[in-house]
C-alpha atoms as a PDB file:
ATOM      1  CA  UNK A   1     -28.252-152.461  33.140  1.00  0.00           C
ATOM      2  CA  UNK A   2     -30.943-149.365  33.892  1.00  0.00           C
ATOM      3  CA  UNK A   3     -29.415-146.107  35.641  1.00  0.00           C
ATOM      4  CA  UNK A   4     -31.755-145.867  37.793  1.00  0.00           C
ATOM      5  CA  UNK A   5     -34.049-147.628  40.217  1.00  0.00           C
ATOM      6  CA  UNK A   6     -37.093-145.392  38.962  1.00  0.00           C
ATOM      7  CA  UNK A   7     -36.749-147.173  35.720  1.00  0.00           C
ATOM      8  CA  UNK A   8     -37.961-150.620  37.179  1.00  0.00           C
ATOM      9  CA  UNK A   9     -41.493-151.734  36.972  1.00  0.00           C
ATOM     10  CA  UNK A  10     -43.039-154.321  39.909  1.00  0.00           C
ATOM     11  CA  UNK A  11     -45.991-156.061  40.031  1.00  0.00           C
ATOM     12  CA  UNK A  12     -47.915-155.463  43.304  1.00  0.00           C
ATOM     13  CA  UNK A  13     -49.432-158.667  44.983  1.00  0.00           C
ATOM     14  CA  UNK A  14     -52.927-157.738  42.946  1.00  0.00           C
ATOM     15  CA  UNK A  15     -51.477-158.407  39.787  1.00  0.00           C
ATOM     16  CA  UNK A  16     -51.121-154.167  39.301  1.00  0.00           C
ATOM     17  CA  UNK A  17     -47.968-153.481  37.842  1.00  0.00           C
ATOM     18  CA  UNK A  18     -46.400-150.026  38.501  1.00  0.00           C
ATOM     19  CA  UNK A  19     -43.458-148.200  38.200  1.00  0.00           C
ATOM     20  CA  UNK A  20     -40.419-147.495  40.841  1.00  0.00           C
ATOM     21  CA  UNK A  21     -40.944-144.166  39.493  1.00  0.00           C
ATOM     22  CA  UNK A  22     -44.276-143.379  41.141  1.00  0.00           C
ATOM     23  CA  UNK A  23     -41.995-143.785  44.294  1.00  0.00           C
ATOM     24  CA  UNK A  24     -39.461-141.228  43.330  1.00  0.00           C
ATOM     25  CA  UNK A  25     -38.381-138.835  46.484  1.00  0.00           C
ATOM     26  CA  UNK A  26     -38.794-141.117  48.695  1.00  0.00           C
ATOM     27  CA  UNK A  27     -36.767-143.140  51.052  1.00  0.00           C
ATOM     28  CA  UNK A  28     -37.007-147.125  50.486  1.00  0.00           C
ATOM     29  CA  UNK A  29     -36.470-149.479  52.331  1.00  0.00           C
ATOM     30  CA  UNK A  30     -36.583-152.630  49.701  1.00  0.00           C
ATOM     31  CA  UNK A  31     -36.946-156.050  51.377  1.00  0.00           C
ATOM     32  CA  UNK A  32     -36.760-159.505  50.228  1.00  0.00           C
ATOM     33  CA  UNK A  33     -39.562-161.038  52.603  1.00  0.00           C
ATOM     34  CA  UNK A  34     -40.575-164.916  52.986  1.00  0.00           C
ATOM     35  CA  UNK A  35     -43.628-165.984  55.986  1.00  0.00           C
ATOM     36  CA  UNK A  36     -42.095-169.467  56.974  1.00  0.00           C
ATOM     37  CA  UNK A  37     -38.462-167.908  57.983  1.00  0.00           C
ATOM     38  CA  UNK A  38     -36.601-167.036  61.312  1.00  0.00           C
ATOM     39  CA  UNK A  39     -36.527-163.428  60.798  1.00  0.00           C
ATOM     40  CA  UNK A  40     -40.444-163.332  59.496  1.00  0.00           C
ATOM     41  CA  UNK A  41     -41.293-161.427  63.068  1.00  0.00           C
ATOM     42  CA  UNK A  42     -39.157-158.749  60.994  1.00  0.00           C
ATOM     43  CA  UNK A  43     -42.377-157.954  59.306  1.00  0.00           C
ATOM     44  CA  UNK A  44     -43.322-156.414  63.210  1.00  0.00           C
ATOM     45  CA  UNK A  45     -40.565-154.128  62.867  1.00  0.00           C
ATOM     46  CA  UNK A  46     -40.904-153.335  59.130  1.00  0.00           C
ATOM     47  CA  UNK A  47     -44.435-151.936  59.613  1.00  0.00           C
ATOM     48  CA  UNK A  48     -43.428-150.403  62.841  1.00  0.00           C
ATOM     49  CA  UNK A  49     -40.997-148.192  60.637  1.00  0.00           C
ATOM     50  CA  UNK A  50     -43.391-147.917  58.424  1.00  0.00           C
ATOM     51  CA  UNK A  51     -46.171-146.370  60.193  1.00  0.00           C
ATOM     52  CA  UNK A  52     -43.366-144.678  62.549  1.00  0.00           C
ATOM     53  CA  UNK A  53     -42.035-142.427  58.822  1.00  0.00           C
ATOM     54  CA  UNK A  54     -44.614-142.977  56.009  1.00  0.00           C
ATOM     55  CA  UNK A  55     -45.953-139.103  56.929  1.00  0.00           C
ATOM     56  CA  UNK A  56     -42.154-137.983  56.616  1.00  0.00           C
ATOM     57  CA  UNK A  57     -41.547-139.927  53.192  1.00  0.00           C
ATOM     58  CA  UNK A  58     -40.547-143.356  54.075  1.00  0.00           C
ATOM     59  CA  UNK A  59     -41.486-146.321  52.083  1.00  0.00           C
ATOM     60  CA  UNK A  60     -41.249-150.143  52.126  1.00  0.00           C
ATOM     61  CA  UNK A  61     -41.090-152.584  49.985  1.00  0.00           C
ATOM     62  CA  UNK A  62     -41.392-156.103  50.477  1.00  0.00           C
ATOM     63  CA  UNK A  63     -41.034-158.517  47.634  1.00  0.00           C
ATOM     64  CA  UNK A  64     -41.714-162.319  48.538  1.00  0.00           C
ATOM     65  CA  UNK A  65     -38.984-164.367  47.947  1.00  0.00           C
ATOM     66  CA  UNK A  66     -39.081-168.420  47.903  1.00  0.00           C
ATOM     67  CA  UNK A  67     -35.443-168.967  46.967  1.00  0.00           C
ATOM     68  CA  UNK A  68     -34.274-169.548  50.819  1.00  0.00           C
ATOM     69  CA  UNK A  69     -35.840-173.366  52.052  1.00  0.00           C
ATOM     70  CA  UNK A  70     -39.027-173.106  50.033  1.00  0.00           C
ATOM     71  CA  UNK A  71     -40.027-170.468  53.163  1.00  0.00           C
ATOM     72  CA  UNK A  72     -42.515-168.410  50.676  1.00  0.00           C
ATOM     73  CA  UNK A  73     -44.790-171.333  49.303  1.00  0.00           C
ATOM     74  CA  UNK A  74     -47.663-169.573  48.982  1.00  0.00           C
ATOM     75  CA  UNK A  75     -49.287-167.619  46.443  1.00  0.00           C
ATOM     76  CA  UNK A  76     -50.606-164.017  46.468  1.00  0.00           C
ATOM     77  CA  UNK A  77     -53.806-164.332  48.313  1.00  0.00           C
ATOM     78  CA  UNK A  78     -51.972-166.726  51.340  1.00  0.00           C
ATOM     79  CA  UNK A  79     -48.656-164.102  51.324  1.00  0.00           C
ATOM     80  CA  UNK A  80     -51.510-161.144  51.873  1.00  0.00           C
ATOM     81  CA  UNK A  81     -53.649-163.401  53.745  1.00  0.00           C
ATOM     82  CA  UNK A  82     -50.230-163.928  56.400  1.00  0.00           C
ATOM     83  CA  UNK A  83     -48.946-160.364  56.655  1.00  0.00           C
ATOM     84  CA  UNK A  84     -52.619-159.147  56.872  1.00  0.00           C
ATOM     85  CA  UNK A  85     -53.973-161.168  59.923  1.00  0.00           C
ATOM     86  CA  UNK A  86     -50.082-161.928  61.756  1.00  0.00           C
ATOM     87  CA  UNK A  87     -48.404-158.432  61.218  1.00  0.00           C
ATOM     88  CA  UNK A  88     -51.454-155.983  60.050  1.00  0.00           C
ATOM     89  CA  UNK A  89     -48.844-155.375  56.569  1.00  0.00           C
ATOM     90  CA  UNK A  90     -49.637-151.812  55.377  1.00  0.00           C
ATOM     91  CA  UNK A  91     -46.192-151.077  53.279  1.00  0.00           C
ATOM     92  CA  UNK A  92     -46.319-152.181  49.509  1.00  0.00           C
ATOM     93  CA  UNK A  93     -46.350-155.918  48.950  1.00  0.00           C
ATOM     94  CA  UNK A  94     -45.597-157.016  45.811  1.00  0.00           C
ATOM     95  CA  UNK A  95     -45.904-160.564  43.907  1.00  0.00           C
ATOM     96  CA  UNK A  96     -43.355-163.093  44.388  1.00  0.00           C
ATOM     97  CA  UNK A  97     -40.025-162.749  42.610  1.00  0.00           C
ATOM     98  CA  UNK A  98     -36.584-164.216  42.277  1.00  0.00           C
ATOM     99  CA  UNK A  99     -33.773-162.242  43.868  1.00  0.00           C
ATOM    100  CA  UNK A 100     -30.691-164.643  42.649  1.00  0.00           C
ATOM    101  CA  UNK A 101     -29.680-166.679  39.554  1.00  0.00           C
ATOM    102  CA  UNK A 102     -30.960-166.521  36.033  1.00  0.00           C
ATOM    103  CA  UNK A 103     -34.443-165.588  36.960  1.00  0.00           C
ATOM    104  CA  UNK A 104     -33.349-162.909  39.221  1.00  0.00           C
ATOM    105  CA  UNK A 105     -35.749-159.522  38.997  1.00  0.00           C
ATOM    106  CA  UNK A 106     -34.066-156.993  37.129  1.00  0.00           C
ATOM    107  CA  UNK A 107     -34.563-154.638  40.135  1.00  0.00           C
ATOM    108  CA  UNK A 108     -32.646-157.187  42.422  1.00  0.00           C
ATOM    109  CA  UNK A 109     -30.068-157.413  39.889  1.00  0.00           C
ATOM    110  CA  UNK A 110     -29.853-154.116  40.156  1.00  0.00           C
ATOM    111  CA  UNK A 111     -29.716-153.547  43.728  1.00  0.00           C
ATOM    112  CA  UNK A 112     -27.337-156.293  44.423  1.00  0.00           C
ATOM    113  CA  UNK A 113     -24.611-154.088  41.860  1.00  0.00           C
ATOM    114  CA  UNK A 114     -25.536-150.975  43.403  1.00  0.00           C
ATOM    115  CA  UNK A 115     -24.708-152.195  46.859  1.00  0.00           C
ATOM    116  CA  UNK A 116     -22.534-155.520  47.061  1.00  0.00           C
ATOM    117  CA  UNK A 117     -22.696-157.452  50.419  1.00  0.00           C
ATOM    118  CA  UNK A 118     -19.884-159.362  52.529  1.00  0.00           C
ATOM    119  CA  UNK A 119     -16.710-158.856  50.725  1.00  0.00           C
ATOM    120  CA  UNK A 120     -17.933-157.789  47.858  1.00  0.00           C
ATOM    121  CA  UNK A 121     -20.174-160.823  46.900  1.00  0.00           C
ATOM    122  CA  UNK A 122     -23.256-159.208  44.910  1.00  0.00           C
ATOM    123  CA  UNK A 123     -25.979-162.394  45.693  1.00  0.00           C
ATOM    124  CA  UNK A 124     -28.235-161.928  48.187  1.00  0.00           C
ATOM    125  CA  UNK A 125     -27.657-164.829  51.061  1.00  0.00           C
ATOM    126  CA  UNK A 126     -31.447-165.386  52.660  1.00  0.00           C
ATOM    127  CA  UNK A 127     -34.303-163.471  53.051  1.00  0.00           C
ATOM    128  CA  UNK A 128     -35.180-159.771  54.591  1.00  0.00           C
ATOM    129  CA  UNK A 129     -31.345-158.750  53.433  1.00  0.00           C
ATOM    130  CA  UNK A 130     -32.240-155.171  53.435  1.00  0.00           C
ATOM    131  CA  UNK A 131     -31.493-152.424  50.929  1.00  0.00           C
ATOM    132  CA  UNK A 132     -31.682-148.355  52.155  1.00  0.00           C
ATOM    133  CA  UNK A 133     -31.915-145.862  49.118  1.00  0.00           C
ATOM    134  CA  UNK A 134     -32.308-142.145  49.489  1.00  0.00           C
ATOM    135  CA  UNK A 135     -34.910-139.773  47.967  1.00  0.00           C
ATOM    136  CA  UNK A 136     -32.550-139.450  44.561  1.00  0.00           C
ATOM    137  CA  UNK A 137     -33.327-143.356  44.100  1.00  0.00           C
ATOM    138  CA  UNK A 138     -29.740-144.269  45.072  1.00  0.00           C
ATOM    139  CA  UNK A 139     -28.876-147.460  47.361  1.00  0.00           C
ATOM    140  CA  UNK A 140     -26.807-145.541  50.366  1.00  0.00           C
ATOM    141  CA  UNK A 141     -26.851-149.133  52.309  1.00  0.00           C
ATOM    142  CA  UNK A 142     -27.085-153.208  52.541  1.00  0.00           C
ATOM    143  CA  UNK A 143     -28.571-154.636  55.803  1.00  0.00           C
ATOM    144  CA  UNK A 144     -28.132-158.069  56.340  1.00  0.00           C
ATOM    145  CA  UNK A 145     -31.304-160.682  57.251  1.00  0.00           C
ATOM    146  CA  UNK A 146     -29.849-160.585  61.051  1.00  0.00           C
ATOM    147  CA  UNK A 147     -30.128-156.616  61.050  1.00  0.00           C
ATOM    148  CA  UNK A 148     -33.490-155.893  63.054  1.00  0.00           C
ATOM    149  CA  UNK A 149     -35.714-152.786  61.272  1.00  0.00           C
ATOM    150  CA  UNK A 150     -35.195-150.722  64.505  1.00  0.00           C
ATOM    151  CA  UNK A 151     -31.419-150.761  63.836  1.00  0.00           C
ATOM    152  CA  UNK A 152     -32.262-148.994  60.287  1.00  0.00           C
ATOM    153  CA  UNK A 153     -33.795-146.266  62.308  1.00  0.00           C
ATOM    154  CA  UNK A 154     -31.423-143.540  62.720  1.00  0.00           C
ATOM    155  CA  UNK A 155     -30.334-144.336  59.171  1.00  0.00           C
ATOM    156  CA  UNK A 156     -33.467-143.579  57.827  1.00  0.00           C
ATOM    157  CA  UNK A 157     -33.867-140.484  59.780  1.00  0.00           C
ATOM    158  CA  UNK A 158     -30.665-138.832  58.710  1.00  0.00           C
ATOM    159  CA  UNK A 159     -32.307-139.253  54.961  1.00  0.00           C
ATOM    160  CA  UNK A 160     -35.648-138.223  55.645  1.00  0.00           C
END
């Protein structure tokens, strides 16, 4: 298992892959994302953050996930297509991963260690579960899907 969340690579929804590490001291907000789900008007709120802290050193992250009901069907161009003309998606989008099972993105595997959910169970439940890490790269919280962006905010203003 890495040390570190800047020792990840992602690949962007253009095919670019980069590394976590370009992101180091920052704040992240990392979020497994899907357009066909109940919380998708989370996107609103994500962006709202977003544009509300990106001058102060926030980031987000959101990493399409279609493990939850098949709610992230599409490929690159429709997920960027979606966020672009329903929520105006500024914030890092990257291609569509796995966040549970075999096929799980090491990063998720990661993150899911780092910060274990609901009694201590480590796989993440549906989409936009929410991770918080501080400008060192280390998760401080988990958010669950049901935990609206705006509630993050004072959290991510005591790290910024």
């Amino acid at each position: 298992m890495s040390t570190s969340l800047y020792d990840f690579t992602a690949t962007l929804l253009d095919g670019e892959e980069i590394q976590l590490a370009c992101y180091r001291g920052k704040v992240l907000l990392i979020v497994n994302t899907a357009s066909a789900c109940g919380f998708t008007p989370q996107y609103a709120g994500l962006e709202a953050l977003y544009r509300k802290f990106r001058d102060r050193g926030l980031v987000v992250l959101g990493f399409p996930c279609n493990q939850f009901g098949a709610q992230e069907p599409g490929d690159a161009a429709a997920i960027e297509q979606f966020c672009q003309s329903n929520y105006a998606v500024s914030f890092p989008l990257f291609a569509k991963i796995e966040v549970n099972g075999e096929h799980a993105h090491p990063l998720y595997a990661y993150l899911k260690h780092e910060a274990a959910g609901l009694l201590g169970t480590e796989a993440i439940k549906w989409n936009f579960t929410k991770f918080l890490v501080n400008r060192e790269g280390r998760v401080v919280e988990r958010y669950a899907p049901a935990t609206k962006p705006e509630d993050i905010e004072d959290a991510i203003r005591a790290l910024l």
